[in-house]
PDB file of N, CA and C in Angstrom:
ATOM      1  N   UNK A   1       7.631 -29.139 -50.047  1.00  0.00           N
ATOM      2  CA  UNK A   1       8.346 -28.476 -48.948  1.00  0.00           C
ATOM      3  C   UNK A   1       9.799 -28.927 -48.930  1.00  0.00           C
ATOM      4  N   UNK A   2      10.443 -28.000 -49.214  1.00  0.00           N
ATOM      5  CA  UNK A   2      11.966 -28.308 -48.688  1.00  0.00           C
ATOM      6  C   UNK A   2      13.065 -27.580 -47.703  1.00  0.00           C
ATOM      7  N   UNK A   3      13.589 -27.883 -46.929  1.00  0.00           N
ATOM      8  CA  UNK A   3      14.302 -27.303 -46.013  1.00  0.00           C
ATOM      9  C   UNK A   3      15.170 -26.576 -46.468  1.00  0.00           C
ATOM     10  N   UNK A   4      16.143 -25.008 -45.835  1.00  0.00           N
ATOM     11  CA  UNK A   4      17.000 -24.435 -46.429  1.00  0.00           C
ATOM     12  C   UNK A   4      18.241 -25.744 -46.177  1.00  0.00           C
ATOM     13  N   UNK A   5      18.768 -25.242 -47.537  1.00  0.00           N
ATOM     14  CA  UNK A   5      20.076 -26.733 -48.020  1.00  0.00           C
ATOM     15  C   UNK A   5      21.160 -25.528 -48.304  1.00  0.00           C
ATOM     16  N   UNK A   6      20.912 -24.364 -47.794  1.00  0.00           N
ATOM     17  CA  UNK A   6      22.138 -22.951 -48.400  1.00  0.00           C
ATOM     18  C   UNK A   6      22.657 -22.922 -46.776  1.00  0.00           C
ATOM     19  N   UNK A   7      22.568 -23.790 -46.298  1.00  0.00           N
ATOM     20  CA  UNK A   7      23.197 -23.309 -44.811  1.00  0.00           C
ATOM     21  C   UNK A   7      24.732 -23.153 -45.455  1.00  0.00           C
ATOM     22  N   UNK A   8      25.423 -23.628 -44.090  1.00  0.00           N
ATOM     23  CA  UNK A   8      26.820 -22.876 -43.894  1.00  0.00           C
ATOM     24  C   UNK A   8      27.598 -24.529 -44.697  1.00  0.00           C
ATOM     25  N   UNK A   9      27.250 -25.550 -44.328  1.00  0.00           N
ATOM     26  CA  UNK A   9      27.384 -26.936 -44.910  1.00  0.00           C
ATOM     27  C   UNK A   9      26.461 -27.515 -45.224  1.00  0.00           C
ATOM     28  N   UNK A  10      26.445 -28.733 -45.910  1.00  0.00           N
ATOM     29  CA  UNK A  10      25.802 -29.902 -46.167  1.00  0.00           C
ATOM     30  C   UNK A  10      25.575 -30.556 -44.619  1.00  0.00           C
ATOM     31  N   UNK A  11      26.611 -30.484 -43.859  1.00  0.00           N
ATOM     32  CA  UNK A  11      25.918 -31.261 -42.341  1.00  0.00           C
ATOM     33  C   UNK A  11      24.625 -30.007 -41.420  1.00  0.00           C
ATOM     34  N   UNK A  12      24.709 -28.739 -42.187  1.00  0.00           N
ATOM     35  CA  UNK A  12      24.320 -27.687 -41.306  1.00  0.00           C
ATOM     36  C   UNK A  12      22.982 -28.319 -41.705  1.00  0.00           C
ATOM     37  N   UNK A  13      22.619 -28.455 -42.894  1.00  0.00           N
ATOM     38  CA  UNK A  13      21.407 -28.629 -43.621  1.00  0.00           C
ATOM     39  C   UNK A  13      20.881 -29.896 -43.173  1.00  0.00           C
ATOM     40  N   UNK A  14      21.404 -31.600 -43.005  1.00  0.00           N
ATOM     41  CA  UNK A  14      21.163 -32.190 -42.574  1.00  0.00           C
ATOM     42  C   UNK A  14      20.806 -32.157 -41.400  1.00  0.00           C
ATOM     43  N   UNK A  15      21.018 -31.646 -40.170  1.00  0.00           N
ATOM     44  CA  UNK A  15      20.932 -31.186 -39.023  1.00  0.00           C
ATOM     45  C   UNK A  15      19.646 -30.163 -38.672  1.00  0.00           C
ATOM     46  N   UNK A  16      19.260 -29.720 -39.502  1.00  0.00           N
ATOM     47  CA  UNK A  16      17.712 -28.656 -39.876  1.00  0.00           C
ATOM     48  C   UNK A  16      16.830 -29.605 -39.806  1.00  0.00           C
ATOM     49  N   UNK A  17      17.197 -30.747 -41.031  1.00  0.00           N
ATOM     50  CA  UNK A  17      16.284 -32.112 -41.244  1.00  0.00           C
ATOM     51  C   UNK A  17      16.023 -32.957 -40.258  1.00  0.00           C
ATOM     52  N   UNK A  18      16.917 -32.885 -39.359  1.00  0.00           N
ATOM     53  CA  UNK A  18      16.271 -33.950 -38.374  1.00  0.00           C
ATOM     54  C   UNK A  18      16.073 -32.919 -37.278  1.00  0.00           C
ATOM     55  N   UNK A  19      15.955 -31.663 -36.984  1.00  0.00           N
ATOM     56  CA  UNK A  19      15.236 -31.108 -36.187  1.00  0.00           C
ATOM     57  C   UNK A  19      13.615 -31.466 -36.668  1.00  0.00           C
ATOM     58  N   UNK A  20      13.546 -30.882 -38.299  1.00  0.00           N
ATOM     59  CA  UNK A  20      12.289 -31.330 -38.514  1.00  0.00           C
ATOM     60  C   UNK A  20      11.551 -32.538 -38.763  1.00  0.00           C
ATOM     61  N   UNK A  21      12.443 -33.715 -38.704  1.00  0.00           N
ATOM     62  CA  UNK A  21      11.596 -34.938 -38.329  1.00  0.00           C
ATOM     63  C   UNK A  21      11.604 -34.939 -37.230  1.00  0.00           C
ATOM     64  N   UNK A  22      10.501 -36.111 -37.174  1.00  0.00           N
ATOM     65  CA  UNK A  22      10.140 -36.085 -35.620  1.00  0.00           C
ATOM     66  C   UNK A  22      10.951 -37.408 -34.876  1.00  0.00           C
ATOM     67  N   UNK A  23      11.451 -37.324 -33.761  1.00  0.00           N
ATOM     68  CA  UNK A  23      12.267 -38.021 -33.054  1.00  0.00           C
ATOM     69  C   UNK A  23      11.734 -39.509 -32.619  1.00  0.00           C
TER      70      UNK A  23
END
């Protein structure tokens, strides 16, 4: 499983990633 990494940046994509970890 990998998260979309084609966002708008590299921080957009990081920011996906820690929606999907858990807090």
């Amino acid at each position: 499983f990998m998260p979309i990494v084609v966002e708008s940046t590299p921080l957009a994509s990081f920011e996906n990633w820690s929606s999907l970890l858990p807090s």
